[in-house]
Protein backbone atom coordinates (compact mmCIF):
# COMPACT_ATOMS: atom_id res chain seq x y z
CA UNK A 1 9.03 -38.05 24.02
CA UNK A 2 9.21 -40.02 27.15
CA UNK A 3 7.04 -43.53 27.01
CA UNK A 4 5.78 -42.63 30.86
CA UNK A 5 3.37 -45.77 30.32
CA UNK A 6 6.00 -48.49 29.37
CA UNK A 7 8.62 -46.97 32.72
CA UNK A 8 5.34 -47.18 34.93
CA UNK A 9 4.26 -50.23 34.15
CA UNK A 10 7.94 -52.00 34.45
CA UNK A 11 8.17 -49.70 38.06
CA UNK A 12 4.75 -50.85 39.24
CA UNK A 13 5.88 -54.54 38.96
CA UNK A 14 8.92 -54.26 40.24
CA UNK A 15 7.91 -52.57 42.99
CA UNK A 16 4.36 -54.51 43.83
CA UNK A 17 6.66 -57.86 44.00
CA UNK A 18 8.69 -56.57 46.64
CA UNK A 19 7.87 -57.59 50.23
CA UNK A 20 8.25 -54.16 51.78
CA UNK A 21 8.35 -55.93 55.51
CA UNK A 22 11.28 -57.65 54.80
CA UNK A 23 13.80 -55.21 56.01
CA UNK A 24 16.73 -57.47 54.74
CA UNK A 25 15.37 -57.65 51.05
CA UNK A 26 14.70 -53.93 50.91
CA UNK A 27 18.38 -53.06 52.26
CA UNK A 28 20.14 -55.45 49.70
CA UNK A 29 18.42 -54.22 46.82
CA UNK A 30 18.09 -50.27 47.62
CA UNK A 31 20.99 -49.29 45.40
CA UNK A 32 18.89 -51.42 42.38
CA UNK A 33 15.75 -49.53 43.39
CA UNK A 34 17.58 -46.07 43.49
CA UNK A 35 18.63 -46.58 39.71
CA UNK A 36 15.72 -48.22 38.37
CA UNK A 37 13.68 -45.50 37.23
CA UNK A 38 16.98 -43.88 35.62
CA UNK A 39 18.26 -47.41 33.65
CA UNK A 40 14.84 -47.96 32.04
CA UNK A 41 14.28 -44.82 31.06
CA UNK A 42 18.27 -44.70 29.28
CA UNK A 43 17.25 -48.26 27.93
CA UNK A 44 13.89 -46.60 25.96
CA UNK A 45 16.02 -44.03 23.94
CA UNK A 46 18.24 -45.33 21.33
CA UNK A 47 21.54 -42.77 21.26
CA UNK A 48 24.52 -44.59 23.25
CA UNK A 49 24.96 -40.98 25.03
CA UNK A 50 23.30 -40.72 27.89
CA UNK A 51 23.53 -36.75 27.85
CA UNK A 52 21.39 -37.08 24.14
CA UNK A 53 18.62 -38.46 26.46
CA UNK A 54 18.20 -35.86 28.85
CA UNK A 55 15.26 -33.14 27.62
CA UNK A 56 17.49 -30.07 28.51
CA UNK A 57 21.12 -28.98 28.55
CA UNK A 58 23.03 -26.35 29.65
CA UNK A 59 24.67 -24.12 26.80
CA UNK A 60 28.03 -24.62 28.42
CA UNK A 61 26.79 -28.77 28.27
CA UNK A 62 25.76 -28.12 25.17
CA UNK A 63 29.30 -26.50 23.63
CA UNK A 64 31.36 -29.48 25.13
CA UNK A 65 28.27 -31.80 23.76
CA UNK A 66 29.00 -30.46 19.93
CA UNK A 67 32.41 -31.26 20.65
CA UNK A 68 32.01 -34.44 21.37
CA UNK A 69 33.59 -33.79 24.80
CA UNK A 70 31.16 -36.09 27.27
CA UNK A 71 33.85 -35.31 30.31
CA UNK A 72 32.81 -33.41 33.40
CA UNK A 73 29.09 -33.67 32.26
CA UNK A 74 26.33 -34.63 34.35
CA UNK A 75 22.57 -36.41 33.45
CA UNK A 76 20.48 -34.64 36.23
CA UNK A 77 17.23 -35.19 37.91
CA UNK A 78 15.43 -31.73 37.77
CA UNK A 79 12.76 -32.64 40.20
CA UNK A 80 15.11 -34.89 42.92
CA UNK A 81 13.93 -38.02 41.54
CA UNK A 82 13.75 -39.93 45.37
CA UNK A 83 11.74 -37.59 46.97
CA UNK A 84 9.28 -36.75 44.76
CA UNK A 85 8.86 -40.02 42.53
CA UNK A 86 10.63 -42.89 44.59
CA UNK A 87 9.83 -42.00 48.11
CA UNK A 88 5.85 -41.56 47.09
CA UNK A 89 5.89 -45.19 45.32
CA UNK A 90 7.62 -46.77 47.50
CA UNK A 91 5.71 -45.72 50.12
CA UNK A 92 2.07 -46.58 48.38
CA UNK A 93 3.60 -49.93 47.42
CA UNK A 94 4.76 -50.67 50.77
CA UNK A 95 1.05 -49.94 51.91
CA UNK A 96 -0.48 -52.01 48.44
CA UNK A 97 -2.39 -48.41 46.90
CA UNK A 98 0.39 -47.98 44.20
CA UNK A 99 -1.53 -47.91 40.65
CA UNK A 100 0.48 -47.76 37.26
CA UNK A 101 -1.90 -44.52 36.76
CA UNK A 102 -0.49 -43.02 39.79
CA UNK A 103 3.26 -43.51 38.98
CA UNK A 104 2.23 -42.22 35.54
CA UNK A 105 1.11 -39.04 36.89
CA UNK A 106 4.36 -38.40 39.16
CA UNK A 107 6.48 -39.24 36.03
CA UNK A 108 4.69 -36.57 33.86
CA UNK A 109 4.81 -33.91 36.52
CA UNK A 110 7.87 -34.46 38.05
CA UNK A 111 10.48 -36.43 35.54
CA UNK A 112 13.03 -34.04 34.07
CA UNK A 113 16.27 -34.25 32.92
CA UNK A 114 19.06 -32.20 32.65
CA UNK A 115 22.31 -32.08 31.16
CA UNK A 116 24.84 -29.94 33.02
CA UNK A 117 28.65 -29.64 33.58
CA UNK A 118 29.93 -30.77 36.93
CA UNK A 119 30.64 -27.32 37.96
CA UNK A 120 26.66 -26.05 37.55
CA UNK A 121 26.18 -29.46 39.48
CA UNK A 122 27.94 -28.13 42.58
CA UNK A 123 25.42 -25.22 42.33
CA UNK A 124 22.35 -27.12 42.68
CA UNK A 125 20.64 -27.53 46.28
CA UNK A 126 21.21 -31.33 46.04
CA UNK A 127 17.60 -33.30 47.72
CA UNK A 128 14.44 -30.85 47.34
CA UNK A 129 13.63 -27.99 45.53
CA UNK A 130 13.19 -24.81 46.87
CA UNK A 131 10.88 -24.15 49.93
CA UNK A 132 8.78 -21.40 48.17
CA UNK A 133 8.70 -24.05 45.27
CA UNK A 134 5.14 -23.88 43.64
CA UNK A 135 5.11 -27.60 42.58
CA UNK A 136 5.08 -26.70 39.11
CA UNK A 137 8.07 -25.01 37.69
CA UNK A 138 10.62 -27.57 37.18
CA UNK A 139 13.66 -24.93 36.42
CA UNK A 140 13.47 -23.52 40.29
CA UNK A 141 16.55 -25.11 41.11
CA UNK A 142 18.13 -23.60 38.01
CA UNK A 143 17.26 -20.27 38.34
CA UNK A 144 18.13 -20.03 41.43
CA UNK A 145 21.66 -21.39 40.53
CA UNK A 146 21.98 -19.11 37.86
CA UNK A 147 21.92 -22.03 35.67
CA UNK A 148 20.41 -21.71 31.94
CA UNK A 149 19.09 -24.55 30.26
CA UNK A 150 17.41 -24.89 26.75
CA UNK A 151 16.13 -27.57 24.84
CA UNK A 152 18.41 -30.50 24.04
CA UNK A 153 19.06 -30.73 20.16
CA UNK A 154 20.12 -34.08 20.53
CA UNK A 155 16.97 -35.85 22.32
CA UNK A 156 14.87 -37.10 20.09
CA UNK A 157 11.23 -38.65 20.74
């Protein structure tokens, strides 16, 4: 089980001591806030393999998983992480409305992970889900793909 609470309330102060008008801050640390969400969350699940952290896998994942074969694997955002979870936070912290209970609710709707090989990577449309998307159904990009995914053995609450 994901601790949404403890990766909201680390997000909401990092992001609620920024000062959003300073251009020159925001550009030097961008890259920190683009991997922020990701390196707490891999920091709250004890397994040194980041692909046992993700909720889902691929059954082709999966087969090189069980073999202990990690290469040409790839921990991915279901829900494209920036636009729907970054972008919105950023944007209410920027404007001082961001509330822990807010970033709670766009983790719990929209933070899934996949593990997939490289090749079903190349599949994916790579920065929103589909326009018909229903806001709900976080395998759209999947099926669309073609891609499969089923619960990951190996992820453990």
């Amino acid at each position: 089980m994901v601790n949404y609470q403890v990766l909201a309330q680390a997000y909401y102060k990092l992001l609620n001591h920024l000062d959003w008008q300073d251009e020159v801050l925001i550009s030097g640390i961008r890259e920190g806030l683009n991997k922020f969400l990701s390196n707490a969350y891999l920091k709250q699940h004890p397994s040194s393999c980041k692909y046992h952290k993700s909720q889902w896998v691929s059954p082709e994942a999966l087969k090189q998983l069980n073999q202990g074969n990690h290469t040409d694997l790839v921990f991915e955002h279901m829900v494209p992480k920036k636009k729907y979870i970054q972008e919105p936070c950023e944007h209410l912290a920027a404007s001082r409305r961001l509330t822990e209970e807010k970033i709670v609710e766009l983790l719990e709707t929209y933070w899934h992970i996949a593990t997939i090989t490289k090749q079903q990577d190349k599949l994916l449309s790579r920065s929103s889900m589909p326009d018909d998307w229903d806001g709900i159904n976080v395998l759209s990009r999947y099926e669309i793909a073609g891609i499969q995914l089923v619960n990951n053995p190996y992820f453990t609450s």
